[in-house]
C-alpha atoms as a PDB file:
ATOM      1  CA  UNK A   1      -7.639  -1.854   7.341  1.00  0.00           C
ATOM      2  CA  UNK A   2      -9.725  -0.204   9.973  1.00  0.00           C
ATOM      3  CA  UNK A   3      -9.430  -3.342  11.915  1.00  0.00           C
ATOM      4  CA  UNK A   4      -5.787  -3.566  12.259  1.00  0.00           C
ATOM      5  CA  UNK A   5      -5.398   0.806  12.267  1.00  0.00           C
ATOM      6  CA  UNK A   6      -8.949   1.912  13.482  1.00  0.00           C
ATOM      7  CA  UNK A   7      -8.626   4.440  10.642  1.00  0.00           C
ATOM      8  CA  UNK A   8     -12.033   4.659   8.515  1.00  0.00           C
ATOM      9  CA  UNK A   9     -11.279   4.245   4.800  1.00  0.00           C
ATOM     10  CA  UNK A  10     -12.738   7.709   2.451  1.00  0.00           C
ATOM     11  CA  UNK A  11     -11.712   6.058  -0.795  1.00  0.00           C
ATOM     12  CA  UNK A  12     -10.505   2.749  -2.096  1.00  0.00           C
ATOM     13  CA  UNK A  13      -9.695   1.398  -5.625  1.00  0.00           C
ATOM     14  CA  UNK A  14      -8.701  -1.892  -6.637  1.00  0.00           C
ATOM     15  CA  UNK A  15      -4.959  -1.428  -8.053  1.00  0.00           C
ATOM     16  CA  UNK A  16      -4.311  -5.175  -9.479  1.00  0.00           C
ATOM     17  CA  UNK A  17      -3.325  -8.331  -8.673  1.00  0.00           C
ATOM     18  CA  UNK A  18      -0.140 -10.842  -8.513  1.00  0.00           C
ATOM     19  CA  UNK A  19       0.698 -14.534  -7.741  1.00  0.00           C
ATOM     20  CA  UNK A  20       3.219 -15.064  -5.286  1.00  0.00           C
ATOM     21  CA  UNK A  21       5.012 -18.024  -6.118  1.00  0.00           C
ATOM     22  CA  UNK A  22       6.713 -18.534  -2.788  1.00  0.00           C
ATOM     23  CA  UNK A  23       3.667 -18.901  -0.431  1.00  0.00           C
ATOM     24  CA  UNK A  24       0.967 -19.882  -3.276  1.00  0.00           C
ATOM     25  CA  UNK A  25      -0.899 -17.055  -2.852  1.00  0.00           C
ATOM     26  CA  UNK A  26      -2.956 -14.923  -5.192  1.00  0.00           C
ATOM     27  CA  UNK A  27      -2.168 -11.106  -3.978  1.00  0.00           C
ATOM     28  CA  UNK A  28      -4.812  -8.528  -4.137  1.00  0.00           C
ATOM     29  CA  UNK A  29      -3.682  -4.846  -4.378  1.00  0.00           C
ATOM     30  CA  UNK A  30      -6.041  -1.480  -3.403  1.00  0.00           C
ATOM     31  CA  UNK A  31      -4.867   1.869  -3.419  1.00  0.00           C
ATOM     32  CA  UNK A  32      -6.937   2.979   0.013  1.00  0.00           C
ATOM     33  CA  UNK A  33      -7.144   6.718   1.205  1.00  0.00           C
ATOM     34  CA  UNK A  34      -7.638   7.458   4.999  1.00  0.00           C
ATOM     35  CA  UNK A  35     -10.322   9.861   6.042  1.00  0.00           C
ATOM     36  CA  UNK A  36      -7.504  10.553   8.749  1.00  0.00           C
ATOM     37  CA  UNK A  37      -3.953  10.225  10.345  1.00  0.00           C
ATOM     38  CA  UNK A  38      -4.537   8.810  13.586  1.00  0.00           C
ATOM     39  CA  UNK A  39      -3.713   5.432  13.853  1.00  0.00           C
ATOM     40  CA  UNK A  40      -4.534   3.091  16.770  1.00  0.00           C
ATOM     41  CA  UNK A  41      -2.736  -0.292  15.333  1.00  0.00           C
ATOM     42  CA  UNK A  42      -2.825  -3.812  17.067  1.00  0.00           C
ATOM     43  CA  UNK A  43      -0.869  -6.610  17.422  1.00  0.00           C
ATOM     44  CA  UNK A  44      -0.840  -7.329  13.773  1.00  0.00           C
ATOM     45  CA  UNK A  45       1.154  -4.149  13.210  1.00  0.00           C
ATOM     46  CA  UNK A  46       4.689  -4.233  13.966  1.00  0.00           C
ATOM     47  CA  UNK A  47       5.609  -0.690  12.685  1.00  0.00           C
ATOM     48  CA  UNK A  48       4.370   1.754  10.419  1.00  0.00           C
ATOM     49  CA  UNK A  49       5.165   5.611   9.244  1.00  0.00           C
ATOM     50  CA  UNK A  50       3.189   8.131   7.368  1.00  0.00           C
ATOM     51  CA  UNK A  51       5.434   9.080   4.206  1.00  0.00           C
ATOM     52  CA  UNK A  52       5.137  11.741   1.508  1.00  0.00           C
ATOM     53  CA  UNK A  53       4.249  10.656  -1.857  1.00  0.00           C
ATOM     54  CA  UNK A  54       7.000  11.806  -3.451  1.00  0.00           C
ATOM     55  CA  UNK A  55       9.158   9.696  -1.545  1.00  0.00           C
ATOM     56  CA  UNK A  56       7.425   6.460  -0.868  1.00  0.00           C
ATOM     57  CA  UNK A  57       9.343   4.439  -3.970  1.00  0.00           C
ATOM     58  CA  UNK A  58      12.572   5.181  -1.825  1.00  0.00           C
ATOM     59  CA  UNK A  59      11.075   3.535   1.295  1.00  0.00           C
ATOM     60  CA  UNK A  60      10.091   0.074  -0.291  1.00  0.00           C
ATOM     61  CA  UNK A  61      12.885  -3.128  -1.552  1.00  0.00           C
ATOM     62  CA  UNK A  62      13.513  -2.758  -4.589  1.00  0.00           C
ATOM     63  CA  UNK A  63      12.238  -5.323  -6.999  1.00  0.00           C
ATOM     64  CA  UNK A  64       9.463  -6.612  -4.688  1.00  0.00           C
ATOM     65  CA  UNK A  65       6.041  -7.050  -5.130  1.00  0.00           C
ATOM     66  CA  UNK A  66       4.875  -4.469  -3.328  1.00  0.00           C
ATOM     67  CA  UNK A  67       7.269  -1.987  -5.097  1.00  0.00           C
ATOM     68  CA  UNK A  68       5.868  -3.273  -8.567  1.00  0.00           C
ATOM     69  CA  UNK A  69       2.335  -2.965  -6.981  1.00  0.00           C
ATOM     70  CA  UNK A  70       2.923   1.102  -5.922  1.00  0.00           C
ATOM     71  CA  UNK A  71       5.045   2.235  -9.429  1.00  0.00           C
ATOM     72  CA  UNK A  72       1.531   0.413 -11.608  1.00  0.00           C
ATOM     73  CA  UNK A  73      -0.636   2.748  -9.393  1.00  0.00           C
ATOM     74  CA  UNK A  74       1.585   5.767 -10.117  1.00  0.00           C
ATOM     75  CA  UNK A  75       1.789   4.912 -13.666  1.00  0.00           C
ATOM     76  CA  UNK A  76      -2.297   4.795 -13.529  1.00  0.00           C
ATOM     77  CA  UNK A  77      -2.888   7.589 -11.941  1.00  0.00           C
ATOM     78  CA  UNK A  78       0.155   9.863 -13.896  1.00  0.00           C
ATOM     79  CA  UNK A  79       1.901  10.120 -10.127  1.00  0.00           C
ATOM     80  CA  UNK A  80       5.567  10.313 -12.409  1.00  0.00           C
ATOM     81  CA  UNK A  81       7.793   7.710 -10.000  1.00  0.00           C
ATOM     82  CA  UNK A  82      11.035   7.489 -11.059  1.00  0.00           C
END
């Protein structure tokens, strides 16, 4: 993370993982909190936004991976979801 965003990590906790059939790849999940807000992102990054908590299941396709990925950590961590 900090190489792609510069931003230095303050907590990270491995959320779970998932095969991804269409590339054959095994996927590796974190839930990471920044020790700040200030990115600095490179080429790898082709857009980003900061978004509440409350609202982040809105912002991600539905029935993807990474939407299954975010609702397990809410369910972990008793964050509701909808």
């Amino acid at each position: 993370m900090h190489e792609e965003t510069k931003l230095k990590i303050a907590e990270f906790r491995y959320n779970d993982n998932a095969y991804f059939a269409p590339h054959d790849v095994l996927i590796h999940n974190y839930a990471v909190v920044a020790a700040g807000e200030a990115l600095n992102p490179n080429n790898e990054i082709d857009q980003y936004s900061w978004v509440p908590v409350d609202e982040v299941l809105d912002q991600i396709m539905p029935h993807s991976l990474a939407k299954s990925f975010v609702e397990e950590w809410f369910e972990k961590e008793h964050l509701g979801g909808r």
